[in-house]
Protein backbone atom coordinates (compact mmCIF):
# COMPACT_ATOMS: atom_id res chain seq x y z
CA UNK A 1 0.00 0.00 0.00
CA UNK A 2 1.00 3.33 -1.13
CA UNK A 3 1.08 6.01 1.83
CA UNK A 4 1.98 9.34 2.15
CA UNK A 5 1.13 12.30 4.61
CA UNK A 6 -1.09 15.23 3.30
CA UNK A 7 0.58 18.34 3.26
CA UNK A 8 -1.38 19.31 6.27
CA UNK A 9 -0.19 16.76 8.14
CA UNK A 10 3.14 17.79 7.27
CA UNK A 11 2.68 21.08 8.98
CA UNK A 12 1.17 19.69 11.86
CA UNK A 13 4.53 16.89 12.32
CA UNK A 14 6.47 20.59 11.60
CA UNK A 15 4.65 22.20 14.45
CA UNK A 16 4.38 19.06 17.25
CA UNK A 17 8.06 18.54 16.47
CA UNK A 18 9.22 22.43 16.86
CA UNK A 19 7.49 22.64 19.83
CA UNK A 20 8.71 19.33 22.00
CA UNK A 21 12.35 20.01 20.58
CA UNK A 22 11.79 23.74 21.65
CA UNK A 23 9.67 23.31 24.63
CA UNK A 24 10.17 20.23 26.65
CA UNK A 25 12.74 19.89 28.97
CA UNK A 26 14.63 16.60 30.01
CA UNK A 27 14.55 16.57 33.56
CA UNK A 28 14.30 13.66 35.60
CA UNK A 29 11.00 14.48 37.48
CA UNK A 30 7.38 14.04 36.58
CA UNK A 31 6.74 16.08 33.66
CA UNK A 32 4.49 18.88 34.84
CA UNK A 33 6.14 21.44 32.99
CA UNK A 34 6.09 19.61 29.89
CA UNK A 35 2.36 18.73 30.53
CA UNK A 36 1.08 22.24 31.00
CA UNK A 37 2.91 23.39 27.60
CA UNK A 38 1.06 20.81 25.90
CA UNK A 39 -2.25 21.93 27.63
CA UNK A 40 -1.90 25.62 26.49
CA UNK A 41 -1.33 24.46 22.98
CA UNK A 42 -4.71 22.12 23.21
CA UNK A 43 -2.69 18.81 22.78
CA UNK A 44 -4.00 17.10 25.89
CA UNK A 45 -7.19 17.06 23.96
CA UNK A 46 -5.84 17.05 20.32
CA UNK A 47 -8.10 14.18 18.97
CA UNK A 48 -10.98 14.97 21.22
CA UNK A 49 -14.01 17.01 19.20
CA UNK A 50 -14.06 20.57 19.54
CA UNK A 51 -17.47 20.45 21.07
CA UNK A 52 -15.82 18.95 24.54
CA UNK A 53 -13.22 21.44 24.19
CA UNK A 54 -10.29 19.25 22.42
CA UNK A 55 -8.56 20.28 18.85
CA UNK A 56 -10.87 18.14 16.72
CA UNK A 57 -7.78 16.55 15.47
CA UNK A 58 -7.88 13.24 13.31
CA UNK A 59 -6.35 9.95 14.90
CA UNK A 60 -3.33 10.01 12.34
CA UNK A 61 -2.74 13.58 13.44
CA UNK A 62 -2.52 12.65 17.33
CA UNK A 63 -0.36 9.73 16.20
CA UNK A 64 1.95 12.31 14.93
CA UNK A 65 1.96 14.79 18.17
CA UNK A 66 2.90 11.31 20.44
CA UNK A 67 5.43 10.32 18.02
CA UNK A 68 7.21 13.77 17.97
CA UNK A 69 7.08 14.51 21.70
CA UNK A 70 8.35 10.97 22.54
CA UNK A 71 11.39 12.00 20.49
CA UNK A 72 11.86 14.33 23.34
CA UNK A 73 10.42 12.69 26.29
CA UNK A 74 9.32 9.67 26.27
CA UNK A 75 7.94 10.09 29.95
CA UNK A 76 5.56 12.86 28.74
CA UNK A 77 4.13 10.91 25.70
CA UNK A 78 3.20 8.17 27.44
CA UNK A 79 1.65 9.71 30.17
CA UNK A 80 -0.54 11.84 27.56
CA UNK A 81 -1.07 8.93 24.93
CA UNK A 82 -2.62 6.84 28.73
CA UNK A 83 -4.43 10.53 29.18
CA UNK A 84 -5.90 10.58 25.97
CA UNK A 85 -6.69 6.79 24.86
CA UNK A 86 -7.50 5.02 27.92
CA UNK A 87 -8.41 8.05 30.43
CA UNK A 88 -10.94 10.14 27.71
CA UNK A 89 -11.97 8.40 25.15
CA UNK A 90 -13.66 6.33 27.23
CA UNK A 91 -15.95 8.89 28.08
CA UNK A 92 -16.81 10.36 25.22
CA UNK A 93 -17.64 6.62 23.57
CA UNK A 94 -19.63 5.31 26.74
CA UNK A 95 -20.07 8.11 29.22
CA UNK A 96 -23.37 9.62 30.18
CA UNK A 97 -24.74 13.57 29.67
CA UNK A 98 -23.86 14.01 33.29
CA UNK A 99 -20.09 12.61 32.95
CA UNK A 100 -19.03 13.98 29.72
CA UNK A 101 -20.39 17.36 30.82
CA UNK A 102 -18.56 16.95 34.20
CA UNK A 103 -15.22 15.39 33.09
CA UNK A 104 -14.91 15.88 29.21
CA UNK A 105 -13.79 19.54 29.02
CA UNK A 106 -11.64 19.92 31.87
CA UNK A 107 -9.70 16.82 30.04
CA UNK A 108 -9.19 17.44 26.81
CA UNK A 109 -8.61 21.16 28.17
CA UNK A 110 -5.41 19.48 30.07
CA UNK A 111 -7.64 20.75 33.18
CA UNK A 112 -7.71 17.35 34.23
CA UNK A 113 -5.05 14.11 33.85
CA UNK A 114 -6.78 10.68 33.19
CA UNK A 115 -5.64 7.23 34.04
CA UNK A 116 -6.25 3.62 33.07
CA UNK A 117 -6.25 1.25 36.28
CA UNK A 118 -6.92 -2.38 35.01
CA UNK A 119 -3.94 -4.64 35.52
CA UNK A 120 -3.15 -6.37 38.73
CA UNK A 121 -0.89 -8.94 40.39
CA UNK A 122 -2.88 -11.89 38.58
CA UNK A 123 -4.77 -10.08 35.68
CA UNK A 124 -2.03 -8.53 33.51
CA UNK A 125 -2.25 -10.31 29.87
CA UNK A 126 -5.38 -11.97 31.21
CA UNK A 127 -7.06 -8.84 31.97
CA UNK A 128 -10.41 -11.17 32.70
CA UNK A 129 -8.63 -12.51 36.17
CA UNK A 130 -8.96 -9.32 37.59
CA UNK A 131 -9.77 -10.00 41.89
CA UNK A 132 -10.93 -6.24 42.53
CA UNK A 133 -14.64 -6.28 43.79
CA UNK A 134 -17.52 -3.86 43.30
CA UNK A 135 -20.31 -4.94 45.85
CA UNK A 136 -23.69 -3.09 45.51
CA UNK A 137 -24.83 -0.94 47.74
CA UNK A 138 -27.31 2.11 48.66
CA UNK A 139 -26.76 4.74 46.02
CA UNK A 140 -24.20 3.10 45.01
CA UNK A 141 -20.70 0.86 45.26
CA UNK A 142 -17.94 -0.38 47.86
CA UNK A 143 -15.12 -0.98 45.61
CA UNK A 144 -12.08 -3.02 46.93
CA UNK A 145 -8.76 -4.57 45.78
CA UNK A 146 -5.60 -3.18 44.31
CA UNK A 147 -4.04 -2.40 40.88
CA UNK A 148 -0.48 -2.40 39.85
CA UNK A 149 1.29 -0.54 37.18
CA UNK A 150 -0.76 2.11 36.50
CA UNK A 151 0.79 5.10 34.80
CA UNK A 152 0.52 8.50 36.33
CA UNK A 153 -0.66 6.71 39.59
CA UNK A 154 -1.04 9.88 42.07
CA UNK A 155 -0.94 12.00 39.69
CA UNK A 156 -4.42 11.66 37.69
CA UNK A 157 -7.51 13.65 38.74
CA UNK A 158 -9.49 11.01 37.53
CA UNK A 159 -8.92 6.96 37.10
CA UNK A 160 -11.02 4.69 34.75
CA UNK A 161 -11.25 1.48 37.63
CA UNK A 162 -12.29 -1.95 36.44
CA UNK A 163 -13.56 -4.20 39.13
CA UNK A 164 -16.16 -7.32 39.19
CA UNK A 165 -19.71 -7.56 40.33
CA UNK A 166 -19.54 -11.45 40.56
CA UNK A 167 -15.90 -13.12 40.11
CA UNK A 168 -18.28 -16.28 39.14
CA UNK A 169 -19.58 -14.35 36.43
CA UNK A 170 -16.09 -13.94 34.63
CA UNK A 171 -15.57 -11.15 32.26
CA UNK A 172 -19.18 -10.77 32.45
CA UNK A 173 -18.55 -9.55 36.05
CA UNK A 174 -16.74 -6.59 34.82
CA UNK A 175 -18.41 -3.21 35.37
CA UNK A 176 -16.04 0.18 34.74
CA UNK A 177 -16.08 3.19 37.61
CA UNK A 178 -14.85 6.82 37.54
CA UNK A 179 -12.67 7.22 40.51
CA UNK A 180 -11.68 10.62 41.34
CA UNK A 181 -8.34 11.35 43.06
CA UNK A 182 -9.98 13.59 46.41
CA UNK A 183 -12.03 9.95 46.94
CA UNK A 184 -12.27 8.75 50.57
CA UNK A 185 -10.21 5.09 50.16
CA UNK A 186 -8.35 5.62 47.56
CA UNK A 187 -4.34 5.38 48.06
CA UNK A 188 -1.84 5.71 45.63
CA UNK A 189 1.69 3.92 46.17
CA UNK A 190 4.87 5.00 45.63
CA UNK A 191 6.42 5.46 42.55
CA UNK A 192 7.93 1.81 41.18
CA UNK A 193 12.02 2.25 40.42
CA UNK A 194 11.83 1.26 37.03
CA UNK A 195 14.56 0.75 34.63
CA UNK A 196 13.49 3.57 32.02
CA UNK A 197 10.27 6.16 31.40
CA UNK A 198 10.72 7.29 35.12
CA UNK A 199 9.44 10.49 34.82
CA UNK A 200 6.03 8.60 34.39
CA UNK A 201 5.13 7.44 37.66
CA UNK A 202 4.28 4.15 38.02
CA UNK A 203 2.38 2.90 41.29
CA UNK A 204 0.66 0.72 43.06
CA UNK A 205 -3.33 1.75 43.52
CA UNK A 206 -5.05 0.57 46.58
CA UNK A 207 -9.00 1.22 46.98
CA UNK A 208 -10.25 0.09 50.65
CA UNK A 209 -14.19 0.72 50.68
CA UNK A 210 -14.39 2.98 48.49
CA UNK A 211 -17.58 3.92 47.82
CA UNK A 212 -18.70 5.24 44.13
CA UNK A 213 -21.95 6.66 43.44
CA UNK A 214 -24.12 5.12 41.17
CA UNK A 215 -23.59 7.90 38.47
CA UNK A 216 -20.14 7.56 38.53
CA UNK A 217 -20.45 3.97 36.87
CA UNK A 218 -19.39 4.30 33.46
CA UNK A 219 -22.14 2.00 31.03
CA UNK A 220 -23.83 -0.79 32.25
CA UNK A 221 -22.89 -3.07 35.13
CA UNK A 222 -20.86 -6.43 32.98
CA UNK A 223 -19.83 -3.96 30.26
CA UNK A 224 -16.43 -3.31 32.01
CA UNK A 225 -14.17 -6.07 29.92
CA UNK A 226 -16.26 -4.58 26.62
CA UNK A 227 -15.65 -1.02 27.19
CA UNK A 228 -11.50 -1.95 28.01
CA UNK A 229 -10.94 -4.12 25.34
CA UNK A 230 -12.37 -1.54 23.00
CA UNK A 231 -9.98 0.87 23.97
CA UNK A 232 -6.87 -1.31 22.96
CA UNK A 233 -6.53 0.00 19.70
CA UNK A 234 -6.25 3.50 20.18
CA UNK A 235 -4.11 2.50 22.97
CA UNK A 236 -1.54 0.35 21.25
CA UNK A 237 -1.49 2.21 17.82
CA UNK A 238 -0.60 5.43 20.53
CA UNK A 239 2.18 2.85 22.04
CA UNK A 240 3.23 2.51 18.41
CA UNK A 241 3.75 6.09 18.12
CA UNK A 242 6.03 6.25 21.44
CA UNK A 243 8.25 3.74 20.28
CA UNK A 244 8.56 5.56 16.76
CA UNK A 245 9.53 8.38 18.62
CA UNK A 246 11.93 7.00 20.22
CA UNK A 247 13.41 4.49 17.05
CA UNK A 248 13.56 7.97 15.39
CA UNK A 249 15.74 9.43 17.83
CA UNK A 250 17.94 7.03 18.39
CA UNK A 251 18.90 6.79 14.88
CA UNK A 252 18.87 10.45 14.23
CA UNK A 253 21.11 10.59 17.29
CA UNK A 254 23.79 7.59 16.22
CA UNK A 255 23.76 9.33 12.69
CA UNK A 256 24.98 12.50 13.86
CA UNK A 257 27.79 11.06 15.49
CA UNK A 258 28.92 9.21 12.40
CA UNK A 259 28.87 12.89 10.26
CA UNK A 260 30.60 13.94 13.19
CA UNK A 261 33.43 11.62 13.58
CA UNK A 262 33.34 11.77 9.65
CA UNK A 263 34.34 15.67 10.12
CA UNK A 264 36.56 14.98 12.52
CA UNK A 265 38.76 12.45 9.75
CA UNK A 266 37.14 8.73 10.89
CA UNK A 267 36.05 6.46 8.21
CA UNK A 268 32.35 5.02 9.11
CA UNK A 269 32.78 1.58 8.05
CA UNK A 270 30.89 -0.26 5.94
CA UNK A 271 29.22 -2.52 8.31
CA UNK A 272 28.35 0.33 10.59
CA UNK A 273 26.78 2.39 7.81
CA UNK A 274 24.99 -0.90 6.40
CA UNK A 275 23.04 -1.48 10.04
CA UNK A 276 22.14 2.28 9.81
CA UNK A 277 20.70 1.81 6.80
CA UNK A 278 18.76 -1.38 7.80
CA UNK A 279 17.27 0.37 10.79
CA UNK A 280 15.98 3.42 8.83
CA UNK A 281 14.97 1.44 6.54
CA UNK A 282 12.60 -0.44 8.72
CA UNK A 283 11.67 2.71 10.72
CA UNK A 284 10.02 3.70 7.33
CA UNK A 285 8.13 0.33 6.95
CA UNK A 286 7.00 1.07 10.67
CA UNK A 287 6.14 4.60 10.23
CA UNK A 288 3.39 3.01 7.33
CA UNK A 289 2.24 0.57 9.70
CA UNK A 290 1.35 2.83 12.60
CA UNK A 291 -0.11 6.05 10.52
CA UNK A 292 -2.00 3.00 8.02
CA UNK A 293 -3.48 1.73 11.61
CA UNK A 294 -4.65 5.46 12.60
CA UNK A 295 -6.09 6.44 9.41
CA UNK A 296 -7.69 3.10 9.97
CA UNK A 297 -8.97 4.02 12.57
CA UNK A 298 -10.06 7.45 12.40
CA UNK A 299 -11.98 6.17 9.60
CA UNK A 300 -14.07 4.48 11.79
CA UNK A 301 -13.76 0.78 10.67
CA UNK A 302 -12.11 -1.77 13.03
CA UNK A 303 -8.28 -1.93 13.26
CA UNK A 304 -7.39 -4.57 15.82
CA UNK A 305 -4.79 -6.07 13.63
CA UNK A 306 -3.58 -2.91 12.16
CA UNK A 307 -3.13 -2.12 16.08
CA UNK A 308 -1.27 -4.86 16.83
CA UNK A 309 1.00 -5.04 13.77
CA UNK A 310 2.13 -1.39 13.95
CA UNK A 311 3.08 -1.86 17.75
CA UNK A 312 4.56 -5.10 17.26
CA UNK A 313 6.79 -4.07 14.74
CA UNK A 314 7.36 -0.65 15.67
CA UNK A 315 8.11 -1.59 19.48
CA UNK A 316 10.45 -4.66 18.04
CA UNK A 317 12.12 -1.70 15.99
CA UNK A 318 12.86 0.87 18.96
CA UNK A 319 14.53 -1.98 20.94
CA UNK A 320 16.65 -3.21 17.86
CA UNK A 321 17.42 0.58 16.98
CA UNK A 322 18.46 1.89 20.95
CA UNK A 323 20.65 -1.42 21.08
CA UNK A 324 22.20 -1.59 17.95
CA UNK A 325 22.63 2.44 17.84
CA UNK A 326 24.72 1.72 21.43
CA UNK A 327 26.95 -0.61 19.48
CA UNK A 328 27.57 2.09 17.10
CA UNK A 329 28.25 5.21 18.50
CA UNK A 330 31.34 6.26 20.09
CA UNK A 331 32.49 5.11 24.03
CA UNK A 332 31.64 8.40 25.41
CA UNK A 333 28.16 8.27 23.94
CA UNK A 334 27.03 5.62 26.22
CA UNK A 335 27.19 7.12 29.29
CA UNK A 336 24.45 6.87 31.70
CA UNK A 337 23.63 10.78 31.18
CA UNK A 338 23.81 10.14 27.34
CA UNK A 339 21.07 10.58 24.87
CA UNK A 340 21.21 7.13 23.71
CA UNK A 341 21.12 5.37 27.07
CA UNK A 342 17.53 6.77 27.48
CA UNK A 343 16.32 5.46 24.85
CA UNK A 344 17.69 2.30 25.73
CA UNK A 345 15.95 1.99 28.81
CA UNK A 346 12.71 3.68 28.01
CA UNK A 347 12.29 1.36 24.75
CA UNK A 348 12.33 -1.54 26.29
CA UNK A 349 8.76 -1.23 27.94
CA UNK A 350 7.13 -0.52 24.86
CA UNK A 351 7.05 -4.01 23.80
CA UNK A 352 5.71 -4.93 27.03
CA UNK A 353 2.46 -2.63 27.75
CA UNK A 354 -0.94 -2.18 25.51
CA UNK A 355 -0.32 -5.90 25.66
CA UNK A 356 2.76 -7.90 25.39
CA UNK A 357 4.39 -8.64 22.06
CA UNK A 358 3.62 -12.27 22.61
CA UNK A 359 -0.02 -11.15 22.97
CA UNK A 360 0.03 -8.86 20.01
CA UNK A 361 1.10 -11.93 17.87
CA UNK A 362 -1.72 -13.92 19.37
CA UNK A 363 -3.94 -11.58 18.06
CA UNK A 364 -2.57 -11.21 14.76
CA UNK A 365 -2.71 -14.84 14.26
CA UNK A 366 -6.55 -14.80 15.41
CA UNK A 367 -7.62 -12.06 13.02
CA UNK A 368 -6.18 -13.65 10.14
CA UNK A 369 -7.06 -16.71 10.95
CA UNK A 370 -10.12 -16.58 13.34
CA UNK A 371 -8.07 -19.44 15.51
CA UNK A 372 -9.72 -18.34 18.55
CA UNK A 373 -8.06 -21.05 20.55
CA UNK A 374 -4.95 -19.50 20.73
CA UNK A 375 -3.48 -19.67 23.94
């Protein structure tokens, strides 16, 4: 398939890219900073209708801003790709009057940080084992158990909590709750010591009793596992987009230093300018993949193995790229404080989350298929 970007969307990758290279810092604490900029510009809420206050930006056009500010920080586009994917487009697909009205601007304004809080200690891949409980009650819920992992945990106004009515039930248990922050119960762990993206805090999520009103339940109780899994699209073709950002750095960054060393009378050898040329090479078949899945997408029709494919491969690629771009560049380059060693680190998670790459091959395999035995 043929692909290229309308000229539009080559001024928008202009602008996203001038302003995280111009804008963003690199410091090694969470990214408020970096967050706020991005609110004042609208990008918090770039693919979110204008009606709830976002830009009215198209999916392929988001894509873009996550790719380009991961270049910078991966940290910050993770945290707003989580923001964006999982923590408001759930309520503008499945929310009520009364919740869009009351959470919808103030996110996509940047007013407001969303989070995603689905995986625990034995529901990760298997997001059906989940253990947290939702018992009814008057006016409402008592929700209880604990999630791990959850990205900008302590941070977020406003968490998107999957629990179960009825563990017996199965996924048909599942029923989704908007938990804000200020709520009596809810305690949010320290930030995990991770081995990259820690400017994204990542923490444990404990809710003892916590009661929920009835109107904070988002859709019907047993449409929690349909409402998540309809969200892993978006979410993984935004994952896709993070790891671009940072394949694209990392080789930008490794072929600097061979023009430099070139300058400075050092003959790039063949080899080393043969595995530059691989990597960019794929980076271009993984750019396709990923913007091919958004306009997918945006278009409205169903992109689960687009999804999959373009952060598969493009997560595969950031790896491959950060460790084979360490290999290349010069011993002073792979310092701890170094460019490169970032990306290193922070790549490494992108084949993990949105679903492991084991999983996303799983899923491949079913849609072309329709094996659904896989296991």
């Amino acid at each position: 398939m043929f692909f290229s970007l309308l000229e539009e969307m080559h001024k928008k990758r202009d602008e996203y890219r001038c302003f995280a290279e111009n804008e963003l810092d690199e410091g090694d604490h969470f990214p408020y900073e970096n967050l706020a900029k991005a609110a004042e510009r609208g990008y918090m809420g770039c693919p979110i209708p204008r009606e709830w206050g976002g830009m009215g930006e198209s999916f392929l056009s988001y894509t873009l801003l996550i790719e380009e500010i991961s270049r910078v920080c991966a940290s910050t586009g993770v945290i707003m790709a989580v923001h964006t994917s999982v923590g408001t487009y759930p309520i503008l697909y499945f929310g009520s009057d009364d919740q869009k009205n009351s959470y919808l601007p103030g996110l996509a304004r940047g007013e407001l940080l969303g989070a995603f809080a689905l995986t625990e200690a034995g529901a990760g891949s298997d997001a059906a084992a989940l253990s947290t409980t939702a018992t009814a009650v008057d006016g409402g819920y008592l929700i209880n158990g604990c999630k791990l992992f959850i990205t900008a945990g302590g941070e977020a106004d406003l968490y998107l909590v999957f629990a179960t009515l009825d563990q017996s039930q199965g996924v048909k248990g599942i029923t989704a709750f908007l938990v804000e922050k200020s709520s009596a119960g809810l305690t949010a762990g320290k930030p995990e010591k991770k081995m990259g993206l820690n400017r994204s805090h990542t923490t444990e999520l404990r809710m003892d009793d916590l009661f929920v009103p009835t109107g904070s339940r988002l859709g019907k109780e047993g449409e929690g596992f349909k409402i998540a899994m309809s969200l892993l699209d978006g979410g993984r073709i935004g994952i896709s987009a993070q790891a671009l950002g940072l394949a694209g750095a990392a080789i930008d960054f490794t072929v600097g230093d061979m023009k430099s060393r070139e300058k400075e009378g050092f003959k790039v050898e063949q080899n080393a300018a043969f595995i530059i040329a691989d990597l960019a090479t794929r980076f271009e078949a993984a750019r396709l993949l990923s913007y091919s899945a958004a306009s997918v997408k945006q278009s409205g029709e169903r992109c689960t193995k687009e999804a999959s494919m373009a952060k598969m491969f493009a997560s595969d690629l950031a790896v491959e790229a950060a460790t084979k771009c360490l290999d290349l560049c010069r011993i002073e380059k792979r310092t701890s404080d170094s460019p490169l060693s970032r990306y290193f680190c922070d790549a490494k998670v992108t084949q993990i989350y949105e679903g492991s790459n084991q999983i996303q091959r799983i899923v491949i395999a079913r849609e072309l298929t329709k094996i659904t035995g896989l296991a």
